[in-house]
PDB file of N, CA and C in Angstrom:
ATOM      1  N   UNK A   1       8.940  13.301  24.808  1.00  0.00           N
ATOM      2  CA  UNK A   1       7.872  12.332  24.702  1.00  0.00           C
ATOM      3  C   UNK A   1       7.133  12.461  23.380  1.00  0.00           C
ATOM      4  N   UNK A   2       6.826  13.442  22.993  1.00  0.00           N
ATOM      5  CA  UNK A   2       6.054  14.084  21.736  1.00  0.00           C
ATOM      6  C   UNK A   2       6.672  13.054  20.806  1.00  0.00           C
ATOM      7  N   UNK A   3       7.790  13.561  20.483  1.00  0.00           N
ATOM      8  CA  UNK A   3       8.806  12.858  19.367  1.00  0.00           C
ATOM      9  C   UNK A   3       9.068  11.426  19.599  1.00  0.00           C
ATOM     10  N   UNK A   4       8.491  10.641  20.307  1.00  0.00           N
ATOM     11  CA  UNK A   4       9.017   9.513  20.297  1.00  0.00           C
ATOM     12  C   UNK A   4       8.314   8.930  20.328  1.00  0.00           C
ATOM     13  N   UNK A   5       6.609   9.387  20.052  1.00  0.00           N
ATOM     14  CA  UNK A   5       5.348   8.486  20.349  1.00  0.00           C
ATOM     15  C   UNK A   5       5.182   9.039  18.809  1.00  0.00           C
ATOM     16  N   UNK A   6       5.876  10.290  18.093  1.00  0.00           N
ATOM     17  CA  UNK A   6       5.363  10.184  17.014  1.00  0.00           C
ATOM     18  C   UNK A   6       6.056   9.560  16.330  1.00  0.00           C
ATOM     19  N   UNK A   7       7.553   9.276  16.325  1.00  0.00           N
ATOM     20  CA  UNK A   7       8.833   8.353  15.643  1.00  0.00           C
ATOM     21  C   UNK A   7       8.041   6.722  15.590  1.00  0.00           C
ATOM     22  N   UNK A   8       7.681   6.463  16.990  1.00  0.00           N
ATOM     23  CA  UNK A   8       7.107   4.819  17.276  1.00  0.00           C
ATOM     24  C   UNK A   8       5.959   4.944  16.479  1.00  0.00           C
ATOM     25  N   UNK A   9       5.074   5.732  16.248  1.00  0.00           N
ATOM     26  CA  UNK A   9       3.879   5.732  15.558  1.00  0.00           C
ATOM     27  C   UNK A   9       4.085   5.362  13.961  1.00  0.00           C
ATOM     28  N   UNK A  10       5.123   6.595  13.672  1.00  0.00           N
ATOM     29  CA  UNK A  10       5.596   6.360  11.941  1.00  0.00           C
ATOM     30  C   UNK A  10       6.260   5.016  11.517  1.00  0.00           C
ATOM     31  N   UNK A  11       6.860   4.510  12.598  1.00  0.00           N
ATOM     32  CA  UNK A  11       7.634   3.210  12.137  1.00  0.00           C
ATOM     33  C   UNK A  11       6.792   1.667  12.169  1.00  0.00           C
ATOM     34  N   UNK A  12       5.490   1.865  13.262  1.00  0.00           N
ATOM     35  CA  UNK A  12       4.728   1.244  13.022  1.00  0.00           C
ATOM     36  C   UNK A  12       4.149   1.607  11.594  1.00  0.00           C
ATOM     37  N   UNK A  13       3.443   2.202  11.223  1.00  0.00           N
ATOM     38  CA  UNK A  13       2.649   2.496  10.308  1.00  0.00           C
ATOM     39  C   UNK A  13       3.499   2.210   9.147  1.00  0.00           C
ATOM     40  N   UNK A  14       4.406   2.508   9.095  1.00  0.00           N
ATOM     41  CA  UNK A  14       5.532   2.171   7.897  1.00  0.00           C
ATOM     42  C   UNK A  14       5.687   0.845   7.728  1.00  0.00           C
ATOM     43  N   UNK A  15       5.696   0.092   8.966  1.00  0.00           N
ATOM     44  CA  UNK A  15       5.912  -1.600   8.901  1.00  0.00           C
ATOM     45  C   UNK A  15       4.571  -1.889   7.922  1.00  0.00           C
ATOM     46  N   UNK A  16       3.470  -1.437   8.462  1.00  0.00           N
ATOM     47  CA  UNK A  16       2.033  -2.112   8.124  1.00  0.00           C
ATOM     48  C   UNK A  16       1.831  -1.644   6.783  1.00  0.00           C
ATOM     49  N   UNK A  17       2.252  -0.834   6.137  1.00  0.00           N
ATOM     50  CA  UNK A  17       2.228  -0.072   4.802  1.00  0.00           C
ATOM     51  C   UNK A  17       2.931  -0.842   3.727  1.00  0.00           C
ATOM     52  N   UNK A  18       4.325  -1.139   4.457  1.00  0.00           N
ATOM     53  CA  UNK A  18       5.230  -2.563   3.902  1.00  0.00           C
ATOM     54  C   UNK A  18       4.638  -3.240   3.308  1.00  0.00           C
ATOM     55  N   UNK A  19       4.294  -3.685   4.473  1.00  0.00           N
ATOM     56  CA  UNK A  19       3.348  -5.559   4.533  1.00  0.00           C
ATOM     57  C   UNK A  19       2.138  -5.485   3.606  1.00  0.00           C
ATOM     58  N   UNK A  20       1.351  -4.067   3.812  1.00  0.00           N
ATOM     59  CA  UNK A  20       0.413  -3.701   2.692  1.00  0.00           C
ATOM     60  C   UNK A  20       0.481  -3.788   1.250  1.00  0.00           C
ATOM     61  N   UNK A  21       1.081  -3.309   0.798  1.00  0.00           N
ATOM     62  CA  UNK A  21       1.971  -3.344  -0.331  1.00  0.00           C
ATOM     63  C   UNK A  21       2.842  -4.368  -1.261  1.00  0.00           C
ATOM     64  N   UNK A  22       3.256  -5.263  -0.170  1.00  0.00           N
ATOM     65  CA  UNK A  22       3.729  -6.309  -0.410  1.00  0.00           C
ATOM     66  C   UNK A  22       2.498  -7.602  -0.724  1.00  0.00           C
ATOM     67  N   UNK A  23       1.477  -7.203   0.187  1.00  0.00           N
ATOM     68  CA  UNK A  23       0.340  -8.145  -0.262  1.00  0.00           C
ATOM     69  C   UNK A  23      -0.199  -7.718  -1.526  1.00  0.00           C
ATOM     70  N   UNK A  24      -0.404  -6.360  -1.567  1.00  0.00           N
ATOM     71  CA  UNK A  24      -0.994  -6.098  -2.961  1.00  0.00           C
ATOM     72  C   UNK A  24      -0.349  -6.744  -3.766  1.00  0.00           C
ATOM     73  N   UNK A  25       0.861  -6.455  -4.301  1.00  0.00           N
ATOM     74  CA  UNK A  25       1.816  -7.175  -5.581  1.00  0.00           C
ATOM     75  C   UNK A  25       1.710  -8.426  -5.258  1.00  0.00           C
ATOM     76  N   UNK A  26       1.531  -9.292  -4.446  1.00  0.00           N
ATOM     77  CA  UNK A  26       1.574 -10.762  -4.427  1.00  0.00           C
ATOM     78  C   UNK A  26       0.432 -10.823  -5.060  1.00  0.00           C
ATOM     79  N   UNK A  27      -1.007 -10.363  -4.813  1.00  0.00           N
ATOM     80  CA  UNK A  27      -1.933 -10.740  -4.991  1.00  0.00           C
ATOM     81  C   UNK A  27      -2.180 -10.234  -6.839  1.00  0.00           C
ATOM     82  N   UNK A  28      -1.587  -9.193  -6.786  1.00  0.00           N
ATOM     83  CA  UNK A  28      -1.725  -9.013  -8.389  1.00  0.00           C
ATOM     84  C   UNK A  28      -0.884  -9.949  -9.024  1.00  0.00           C
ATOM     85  N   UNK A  29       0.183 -10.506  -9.034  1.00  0.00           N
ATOM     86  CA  UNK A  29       1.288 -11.599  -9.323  1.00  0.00           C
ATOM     87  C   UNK A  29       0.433 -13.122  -9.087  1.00  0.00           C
ATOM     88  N   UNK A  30      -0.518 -13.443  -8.139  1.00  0.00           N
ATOM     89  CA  UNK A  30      -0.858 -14.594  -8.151  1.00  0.00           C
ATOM     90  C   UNK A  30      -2.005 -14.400  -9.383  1.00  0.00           C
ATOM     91  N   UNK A  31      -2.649 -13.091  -9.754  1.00  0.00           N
ATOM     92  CA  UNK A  31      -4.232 -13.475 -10.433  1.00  0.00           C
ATOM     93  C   UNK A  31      -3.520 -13.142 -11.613  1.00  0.00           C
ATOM     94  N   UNK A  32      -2.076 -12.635 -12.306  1.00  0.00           N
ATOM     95  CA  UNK A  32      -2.496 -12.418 -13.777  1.00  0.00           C
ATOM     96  C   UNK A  32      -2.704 -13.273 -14.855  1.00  0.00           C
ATOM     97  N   UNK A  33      -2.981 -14.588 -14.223  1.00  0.00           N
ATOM     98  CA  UNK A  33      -3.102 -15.854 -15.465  1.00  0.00           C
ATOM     99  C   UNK A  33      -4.794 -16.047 -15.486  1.00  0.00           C
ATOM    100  N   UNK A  34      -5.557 -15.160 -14.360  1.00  0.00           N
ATOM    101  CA  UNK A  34      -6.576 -15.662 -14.505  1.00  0.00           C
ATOM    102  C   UNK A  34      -7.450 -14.980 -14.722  1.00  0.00           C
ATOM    103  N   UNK A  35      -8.823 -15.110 -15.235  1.00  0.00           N
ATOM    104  CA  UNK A  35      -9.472 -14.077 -16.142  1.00  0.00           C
ATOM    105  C   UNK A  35     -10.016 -12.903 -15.486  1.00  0.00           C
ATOM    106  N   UNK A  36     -10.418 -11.983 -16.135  1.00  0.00           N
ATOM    107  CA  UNK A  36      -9.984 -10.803 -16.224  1.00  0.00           C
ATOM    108  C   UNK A  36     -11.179 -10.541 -14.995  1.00  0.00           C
ATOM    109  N   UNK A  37     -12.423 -11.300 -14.826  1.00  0.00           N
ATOM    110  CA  UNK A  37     -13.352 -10.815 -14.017  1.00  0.00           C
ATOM    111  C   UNK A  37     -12.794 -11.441 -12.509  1.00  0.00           C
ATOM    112  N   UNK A  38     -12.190 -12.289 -12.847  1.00  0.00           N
ATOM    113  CA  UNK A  38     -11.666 -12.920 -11.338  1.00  0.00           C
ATOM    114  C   UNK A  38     -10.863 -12.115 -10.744  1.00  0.00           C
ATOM    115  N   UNK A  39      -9.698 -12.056 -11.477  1.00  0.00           N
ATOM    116  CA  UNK A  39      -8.664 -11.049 -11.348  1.00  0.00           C
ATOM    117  C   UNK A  39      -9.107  -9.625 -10.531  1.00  0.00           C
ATOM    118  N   UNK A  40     -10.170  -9.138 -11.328  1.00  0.00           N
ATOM    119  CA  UNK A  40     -10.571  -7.508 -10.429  1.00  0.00           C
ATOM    120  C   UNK A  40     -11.454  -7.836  -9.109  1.00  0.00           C
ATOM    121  N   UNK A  41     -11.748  -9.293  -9.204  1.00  0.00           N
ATOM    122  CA  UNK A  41     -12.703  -9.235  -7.914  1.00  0.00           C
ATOM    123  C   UNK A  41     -11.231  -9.997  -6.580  1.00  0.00           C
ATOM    124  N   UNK A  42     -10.494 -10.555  -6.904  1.00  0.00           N
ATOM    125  CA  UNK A  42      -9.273 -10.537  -6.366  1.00  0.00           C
ATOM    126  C   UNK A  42      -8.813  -9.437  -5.812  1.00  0.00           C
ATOM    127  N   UNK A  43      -8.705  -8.562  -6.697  1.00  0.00           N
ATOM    128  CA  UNK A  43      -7.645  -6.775  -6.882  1.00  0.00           C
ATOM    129  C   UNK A  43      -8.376  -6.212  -5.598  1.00  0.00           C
ATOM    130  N   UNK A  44     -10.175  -6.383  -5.557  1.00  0.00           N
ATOM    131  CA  UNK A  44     -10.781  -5.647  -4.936  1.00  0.00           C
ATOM    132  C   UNK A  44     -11.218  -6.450  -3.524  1.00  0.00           C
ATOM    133  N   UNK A  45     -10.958  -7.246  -3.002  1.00  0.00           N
ATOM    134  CA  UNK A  45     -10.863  -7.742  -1.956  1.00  0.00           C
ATOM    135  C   UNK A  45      -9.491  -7.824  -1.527  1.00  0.00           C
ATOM    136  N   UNK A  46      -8.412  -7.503  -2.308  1.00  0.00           N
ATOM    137  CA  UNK A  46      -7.190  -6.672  -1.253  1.00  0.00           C
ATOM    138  C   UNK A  46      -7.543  -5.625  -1.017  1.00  0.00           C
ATOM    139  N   UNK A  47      -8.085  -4.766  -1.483  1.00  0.00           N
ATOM    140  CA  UNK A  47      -7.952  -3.346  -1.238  1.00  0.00           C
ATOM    141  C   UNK A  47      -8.735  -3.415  -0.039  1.00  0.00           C
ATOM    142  N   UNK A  48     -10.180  -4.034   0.228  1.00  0.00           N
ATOM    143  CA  UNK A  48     -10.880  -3.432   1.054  1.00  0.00           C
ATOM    144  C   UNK A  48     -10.376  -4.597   2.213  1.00  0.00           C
ATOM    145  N   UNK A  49     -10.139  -6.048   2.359  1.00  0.00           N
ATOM    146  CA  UNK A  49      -8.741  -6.102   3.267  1.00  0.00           C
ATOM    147  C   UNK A  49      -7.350  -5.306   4.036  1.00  0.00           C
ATOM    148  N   UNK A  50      -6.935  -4.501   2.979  1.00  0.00           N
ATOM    149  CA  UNK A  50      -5.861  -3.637   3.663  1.00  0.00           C
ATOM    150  C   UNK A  50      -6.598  -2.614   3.998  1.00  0.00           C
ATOM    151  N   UNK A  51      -7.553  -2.386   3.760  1.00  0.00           N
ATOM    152  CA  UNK A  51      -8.266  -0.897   4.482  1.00  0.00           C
ATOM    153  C   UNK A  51      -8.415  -1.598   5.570  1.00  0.00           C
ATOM    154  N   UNK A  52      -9.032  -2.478   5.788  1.00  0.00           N
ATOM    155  CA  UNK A  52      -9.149  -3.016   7.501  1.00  0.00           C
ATOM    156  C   UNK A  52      -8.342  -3.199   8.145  1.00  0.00           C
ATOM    157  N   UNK A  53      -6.709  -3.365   7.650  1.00  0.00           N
ATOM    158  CA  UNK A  53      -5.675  -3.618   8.191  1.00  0.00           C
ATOM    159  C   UNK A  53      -5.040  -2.188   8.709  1.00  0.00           C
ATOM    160  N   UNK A  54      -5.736  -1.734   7.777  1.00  0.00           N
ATOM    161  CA  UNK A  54      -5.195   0.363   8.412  1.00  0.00           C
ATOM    162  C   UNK A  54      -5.769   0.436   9.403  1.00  0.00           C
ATOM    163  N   UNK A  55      -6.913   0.175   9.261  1.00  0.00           N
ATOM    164  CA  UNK A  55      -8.265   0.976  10.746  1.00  0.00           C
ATOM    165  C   UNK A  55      -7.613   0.017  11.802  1.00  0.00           C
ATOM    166  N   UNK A  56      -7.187  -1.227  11.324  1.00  0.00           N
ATOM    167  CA  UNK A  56      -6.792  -2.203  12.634  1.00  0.00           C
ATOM    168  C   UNK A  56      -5.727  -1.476  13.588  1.00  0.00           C
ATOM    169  N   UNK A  57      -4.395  -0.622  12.353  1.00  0.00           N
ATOM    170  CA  UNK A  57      -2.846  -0.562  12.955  1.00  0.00           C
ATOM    171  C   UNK A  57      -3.594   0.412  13.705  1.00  0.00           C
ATOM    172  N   UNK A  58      -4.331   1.063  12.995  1.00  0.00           N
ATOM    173  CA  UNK A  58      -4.657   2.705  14.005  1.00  0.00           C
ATOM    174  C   UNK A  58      -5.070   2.421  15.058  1.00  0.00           C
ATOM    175  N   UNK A  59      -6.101   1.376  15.350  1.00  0.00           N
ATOM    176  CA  UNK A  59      -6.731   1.152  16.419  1.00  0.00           C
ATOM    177  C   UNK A  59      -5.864   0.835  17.688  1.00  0.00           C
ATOM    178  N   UNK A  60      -4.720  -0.161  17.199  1.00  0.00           N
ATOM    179  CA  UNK A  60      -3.318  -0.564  18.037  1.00  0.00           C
ATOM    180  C   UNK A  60      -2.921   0.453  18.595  1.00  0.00           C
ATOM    181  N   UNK A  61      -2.427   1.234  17.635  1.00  0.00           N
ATOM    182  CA  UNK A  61      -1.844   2.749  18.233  1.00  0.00           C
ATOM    183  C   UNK A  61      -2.107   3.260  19.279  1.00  0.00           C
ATOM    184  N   UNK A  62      -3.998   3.299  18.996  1.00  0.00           N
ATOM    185  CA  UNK A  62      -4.841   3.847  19.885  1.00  0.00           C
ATOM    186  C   UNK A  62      -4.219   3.069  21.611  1.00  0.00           C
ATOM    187  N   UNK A  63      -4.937   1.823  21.166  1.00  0.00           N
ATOM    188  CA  UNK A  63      -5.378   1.048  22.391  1.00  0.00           C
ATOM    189  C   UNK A  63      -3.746   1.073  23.014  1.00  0.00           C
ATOM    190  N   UNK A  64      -2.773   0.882  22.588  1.00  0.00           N
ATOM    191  CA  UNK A  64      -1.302   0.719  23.409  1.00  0.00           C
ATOM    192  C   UNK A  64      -0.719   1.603  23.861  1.00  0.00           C
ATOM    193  N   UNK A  65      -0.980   2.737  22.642  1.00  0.00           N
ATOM    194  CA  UNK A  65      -0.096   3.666  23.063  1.00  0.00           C
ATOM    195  C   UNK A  65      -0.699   5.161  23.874  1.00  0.00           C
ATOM    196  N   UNK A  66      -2.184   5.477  23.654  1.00  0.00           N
ATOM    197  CA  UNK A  66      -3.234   5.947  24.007  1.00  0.00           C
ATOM    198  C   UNK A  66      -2.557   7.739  23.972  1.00  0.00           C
ATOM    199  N   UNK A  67      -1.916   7.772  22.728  1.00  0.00           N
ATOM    200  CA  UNK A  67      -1.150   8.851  22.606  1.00  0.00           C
ATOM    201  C   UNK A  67      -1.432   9.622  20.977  1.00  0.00           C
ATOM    202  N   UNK A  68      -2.205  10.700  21.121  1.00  0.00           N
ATOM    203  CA  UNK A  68      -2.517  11.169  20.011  1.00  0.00           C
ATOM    204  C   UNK A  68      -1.707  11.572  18.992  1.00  0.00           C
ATOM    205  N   UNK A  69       0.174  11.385  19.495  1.00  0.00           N
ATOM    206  CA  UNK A  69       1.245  11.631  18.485  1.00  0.00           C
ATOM    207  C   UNK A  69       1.616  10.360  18.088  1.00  0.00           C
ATOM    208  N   UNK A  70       1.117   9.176  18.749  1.00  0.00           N
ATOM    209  CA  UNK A  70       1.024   7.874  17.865  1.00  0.00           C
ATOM    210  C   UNK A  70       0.662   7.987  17.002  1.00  0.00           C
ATOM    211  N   UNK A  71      -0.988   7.839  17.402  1.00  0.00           N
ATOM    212  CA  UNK A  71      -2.196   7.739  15.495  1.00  0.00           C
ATOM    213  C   UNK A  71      -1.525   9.031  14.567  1.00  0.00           C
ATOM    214  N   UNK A  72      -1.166   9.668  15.036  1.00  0.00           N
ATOM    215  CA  UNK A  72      -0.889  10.788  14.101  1.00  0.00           C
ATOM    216  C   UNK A  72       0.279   9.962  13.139  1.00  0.00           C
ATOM    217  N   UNK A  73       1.445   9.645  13.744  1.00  0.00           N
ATOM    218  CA  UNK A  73       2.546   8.852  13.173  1.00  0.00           C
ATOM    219  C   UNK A  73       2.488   7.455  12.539  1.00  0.00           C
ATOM    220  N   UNK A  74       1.115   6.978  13.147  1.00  0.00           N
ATOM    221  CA  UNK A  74       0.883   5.481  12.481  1.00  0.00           C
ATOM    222  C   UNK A  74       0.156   6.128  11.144  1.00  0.00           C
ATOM    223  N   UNK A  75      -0.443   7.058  11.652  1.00  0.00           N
ATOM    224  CA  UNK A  75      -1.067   7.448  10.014  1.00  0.00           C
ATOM    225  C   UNK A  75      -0.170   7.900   8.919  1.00  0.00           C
ATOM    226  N   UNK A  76       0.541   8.672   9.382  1.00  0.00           N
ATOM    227  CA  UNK A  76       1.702   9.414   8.528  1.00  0.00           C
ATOM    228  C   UNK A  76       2.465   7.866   7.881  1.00  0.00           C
ATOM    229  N   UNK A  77       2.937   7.104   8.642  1.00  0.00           N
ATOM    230  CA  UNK A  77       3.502   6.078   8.500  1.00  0.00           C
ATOM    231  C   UNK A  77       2.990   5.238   6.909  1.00  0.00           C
ATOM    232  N   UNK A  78       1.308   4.975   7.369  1.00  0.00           N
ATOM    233  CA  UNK A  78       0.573   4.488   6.624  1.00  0.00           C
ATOM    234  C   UNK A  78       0.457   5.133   4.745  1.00  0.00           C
ATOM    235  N   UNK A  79       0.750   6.277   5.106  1.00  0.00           N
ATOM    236  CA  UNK A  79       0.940   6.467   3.726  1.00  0.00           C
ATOM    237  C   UNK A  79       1.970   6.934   2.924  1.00  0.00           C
ATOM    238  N   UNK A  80       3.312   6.582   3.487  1.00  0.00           N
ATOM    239  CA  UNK A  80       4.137   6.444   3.249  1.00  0.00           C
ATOM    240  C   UNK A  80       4.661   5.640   2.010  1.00  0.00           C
ATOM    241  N   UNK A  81       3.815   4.590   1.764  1.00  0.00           N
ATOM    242  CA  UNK A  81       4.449   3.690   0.280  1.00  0.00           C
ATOM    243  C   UNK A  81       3.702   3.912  -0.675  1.00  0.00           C
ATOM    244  N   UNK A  82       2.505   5.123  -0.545  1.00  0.00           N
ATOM    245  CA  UNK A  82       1.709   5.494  -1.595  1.00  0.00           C
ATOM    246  C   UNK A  82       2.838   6.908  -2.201  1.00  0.00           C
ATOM    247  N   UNK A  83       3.449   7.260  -1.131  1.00  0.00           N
ATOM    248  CA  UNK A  83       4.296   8.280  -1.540  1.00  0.00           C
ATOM    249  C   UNK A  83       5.317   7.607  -2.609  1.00  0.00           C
ATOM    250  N   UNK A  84       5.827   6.711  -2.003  1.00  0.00           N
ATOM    251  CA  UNK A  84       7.204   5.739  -2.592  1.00  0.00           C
ATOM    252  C   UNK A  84       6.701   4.767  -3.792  1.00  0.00           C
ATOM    253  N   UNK A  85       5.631   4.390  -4.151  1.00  0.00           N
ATOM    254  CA  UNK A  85       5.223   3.505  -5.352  1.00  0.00           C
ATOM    255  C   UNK A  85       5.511   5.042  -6.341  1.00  0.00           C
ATOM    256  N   UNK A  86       4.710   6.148  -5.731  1.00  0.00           N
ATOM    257  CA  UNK A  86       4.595   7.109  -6.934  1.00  0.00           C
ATOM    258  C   UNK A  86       5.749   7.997  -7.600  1.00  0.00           C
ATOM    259  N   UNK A  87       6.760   7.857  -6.550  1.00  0.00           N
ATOM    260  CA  UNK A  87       8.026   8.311  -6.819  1.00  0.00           C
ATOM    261  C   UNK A  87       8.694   7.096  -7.779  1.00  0.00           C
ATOM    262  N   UNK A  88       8.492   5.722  -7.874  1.00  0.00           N
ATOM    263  CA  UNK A  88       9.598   5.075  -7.896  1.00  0.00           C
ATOM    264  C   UNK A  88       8.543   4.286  -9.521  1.00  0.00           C
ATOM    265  N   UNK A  89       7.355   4.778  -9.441  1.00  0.00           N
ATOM    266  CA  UNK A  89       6.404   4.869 -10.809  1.00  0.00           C
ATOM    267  C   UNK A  89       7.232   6.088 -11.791  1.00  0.00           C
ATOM    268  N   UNK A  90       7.446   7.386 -11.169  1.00  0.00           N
ATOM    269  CA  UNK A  90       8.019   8.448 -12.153  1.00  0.00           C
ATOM    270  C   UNK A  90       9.422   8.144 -12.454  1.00  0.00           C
ATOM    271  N   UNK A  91       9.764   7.661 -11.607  1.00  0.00           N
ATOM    272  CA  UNK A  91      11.561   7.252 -12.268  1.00  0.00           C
ATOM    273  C   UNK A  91      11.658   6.157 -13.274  1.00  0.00           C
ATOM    274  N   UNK A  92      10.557   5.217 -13.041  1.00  0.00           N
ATOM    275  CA  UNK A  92      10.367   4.090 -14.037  1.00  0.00           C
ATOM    276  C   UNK A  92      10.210   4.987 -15.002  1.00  0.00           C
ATOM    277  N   UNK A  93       9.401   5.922 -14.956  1.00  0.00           N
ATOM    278  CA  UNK A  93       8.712   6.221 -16.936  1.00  0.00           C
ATOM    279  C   UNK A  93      10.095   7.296 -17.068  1.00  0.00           C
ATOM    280  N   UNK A  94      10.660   7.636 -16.498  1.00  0.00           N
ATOM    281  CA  UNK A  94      12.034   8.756 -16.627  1.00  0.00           C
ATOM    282  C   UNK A  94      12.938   8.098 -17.540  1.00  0.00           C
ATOM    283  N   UNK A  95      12.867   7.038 -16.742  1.00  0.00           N
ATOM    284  CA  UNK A  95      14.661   5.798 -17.231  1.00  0.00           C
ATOM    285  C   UNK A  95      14.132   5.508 -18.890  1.00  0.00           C
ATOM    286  N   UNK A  96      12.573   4.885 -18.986  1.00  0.00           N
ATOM    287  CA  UNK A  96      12.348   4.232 -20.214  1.00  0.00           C
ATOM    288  C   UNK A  96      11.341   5.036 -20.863  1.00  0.00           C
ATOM    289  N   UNK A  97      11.502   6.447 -21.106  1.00  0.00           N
ATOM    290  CA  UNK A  97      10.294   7.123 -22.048  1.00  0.00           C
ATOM    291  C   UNK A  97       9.585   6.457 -23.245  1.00  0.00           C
ATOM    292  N   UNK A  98      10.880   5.414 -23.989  1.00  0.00           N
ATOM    293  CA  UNK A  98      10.172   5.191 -25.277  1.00  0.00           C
ATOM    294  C   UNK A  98       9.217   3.826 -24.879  1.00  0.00           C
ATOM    295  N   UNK A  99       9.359   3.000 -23.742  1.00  0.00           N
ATOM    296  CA  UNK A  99       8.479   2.078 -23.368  1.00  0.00           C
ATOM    297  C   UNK A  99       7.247   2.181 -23.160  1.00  0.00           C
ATOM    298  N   UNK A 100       6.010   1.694 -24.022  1.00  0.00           N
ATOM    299  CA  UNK A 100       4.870   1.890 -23.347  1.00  0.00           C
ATOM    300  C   UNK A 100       4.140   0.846 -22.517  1.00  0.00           C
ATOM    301  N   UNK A 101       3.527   0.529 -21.681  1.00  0.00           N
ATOM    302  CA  UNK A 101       2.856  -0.431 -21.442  1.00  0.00           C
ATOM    303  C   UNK A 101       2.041  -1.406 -22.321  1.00  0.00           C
ATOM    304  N   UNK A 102       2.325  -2.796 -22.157  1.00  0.00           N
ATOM    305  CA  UNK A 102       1.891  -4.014 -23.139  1.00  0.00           C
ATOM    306  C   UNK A 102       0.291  -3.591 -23.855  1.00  0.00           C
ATOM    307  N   UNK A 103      -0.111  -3.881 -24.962  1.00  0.00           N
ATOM    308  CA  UNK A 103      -1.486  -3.450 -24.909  1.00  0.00           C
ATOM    309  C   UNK A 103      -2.121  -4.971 -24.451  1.00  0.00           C
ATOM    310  N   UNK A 104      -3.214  -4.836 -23.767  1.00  0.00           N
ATOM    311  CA  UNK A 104      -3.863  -6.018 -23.547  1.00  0.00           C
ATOM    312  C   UNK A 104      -4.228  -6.676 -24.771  1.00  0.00           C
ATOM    313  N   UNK A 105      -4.480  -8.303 -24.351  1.00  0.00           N
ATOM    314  CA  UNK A 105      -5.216  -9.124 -25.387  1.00  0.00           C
ATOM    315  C   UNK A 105      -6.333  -8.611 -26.078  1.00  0.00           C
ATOM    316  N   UNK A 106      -7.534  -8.007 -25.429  1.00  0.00           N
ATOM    317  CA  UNK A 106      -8.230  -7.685 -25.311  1.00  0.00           C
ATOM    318  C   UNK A 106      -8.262  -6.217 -26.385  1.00  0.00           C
ATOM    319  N   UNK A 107      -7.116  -5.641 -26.513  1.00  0.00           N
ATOM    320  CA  UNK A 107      -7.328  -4.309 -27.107  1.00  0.00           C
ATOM    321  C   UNK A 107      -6.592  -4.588 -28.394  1.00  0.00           C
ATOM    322  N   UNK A 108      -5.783  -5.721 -28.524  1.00  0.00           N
ATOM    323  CA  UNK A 108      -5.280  -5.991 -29.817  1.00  0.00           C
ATOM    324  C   UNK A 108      -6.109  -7.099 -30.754  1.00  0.00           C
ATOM    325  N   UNK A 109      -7.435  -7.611 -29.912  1.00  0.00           N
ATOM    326  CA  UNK A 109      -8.300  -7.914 -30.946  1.00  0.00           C
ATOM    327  C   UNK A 109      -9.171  -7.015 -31.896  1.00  0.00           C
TER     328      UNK A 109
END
């Protein structure tokens, strides 16, 4: 039982981490044409959106599964693509060392 409320927990949390993630980059992809103060107030109403979407999955966990190796696994779950952006950030700068990031408009005036 242990293992299978914590397996169901991680795979939830992994779904919602997905979907998390996937909204972020949409939402950074829809604002980069638009100015720079819009843009961060955009950036920052995903973030504190998907924080509510965490406390939400956890709460699910809670209320369905009423099993403390759930939340444990929805949590584990949950930060799962912070693990995987940062792994798959170091292989980016691995592959292309001599690439640096664009300088902004802003820093080449």
């Amino acid at each position: 039982m242990l293992w299978r409320f914590l397996l169901i927990g991680f795979l939830f949390g992994t779904a919602v981490s997905i979907g998390n993630y996937c909204y972020l980059q949409w939402t950074i992809k829809k604002n980069e044409k638009r100015p720079p103060d819009e843009a961060t107030t955009a950036i920052i109403n995903c973030y504190i959106t998907r924080y509510f979407i965490n406390v939400f999955a956890l709460f699910l966990a809670f209320y369905f599964a009423s099993d403390m190796w759930a939340i444990a696994g929805t949590g584990l779950g949950l930060v799962v693509m912070k693990n995987v952006s940062m792994v798959m950030e170091y292989r980016e700068s691995k592959k292309h060392p001599w690439k640096k990031k664009k300088p902004s408009k802003k820093d080449s005036s």
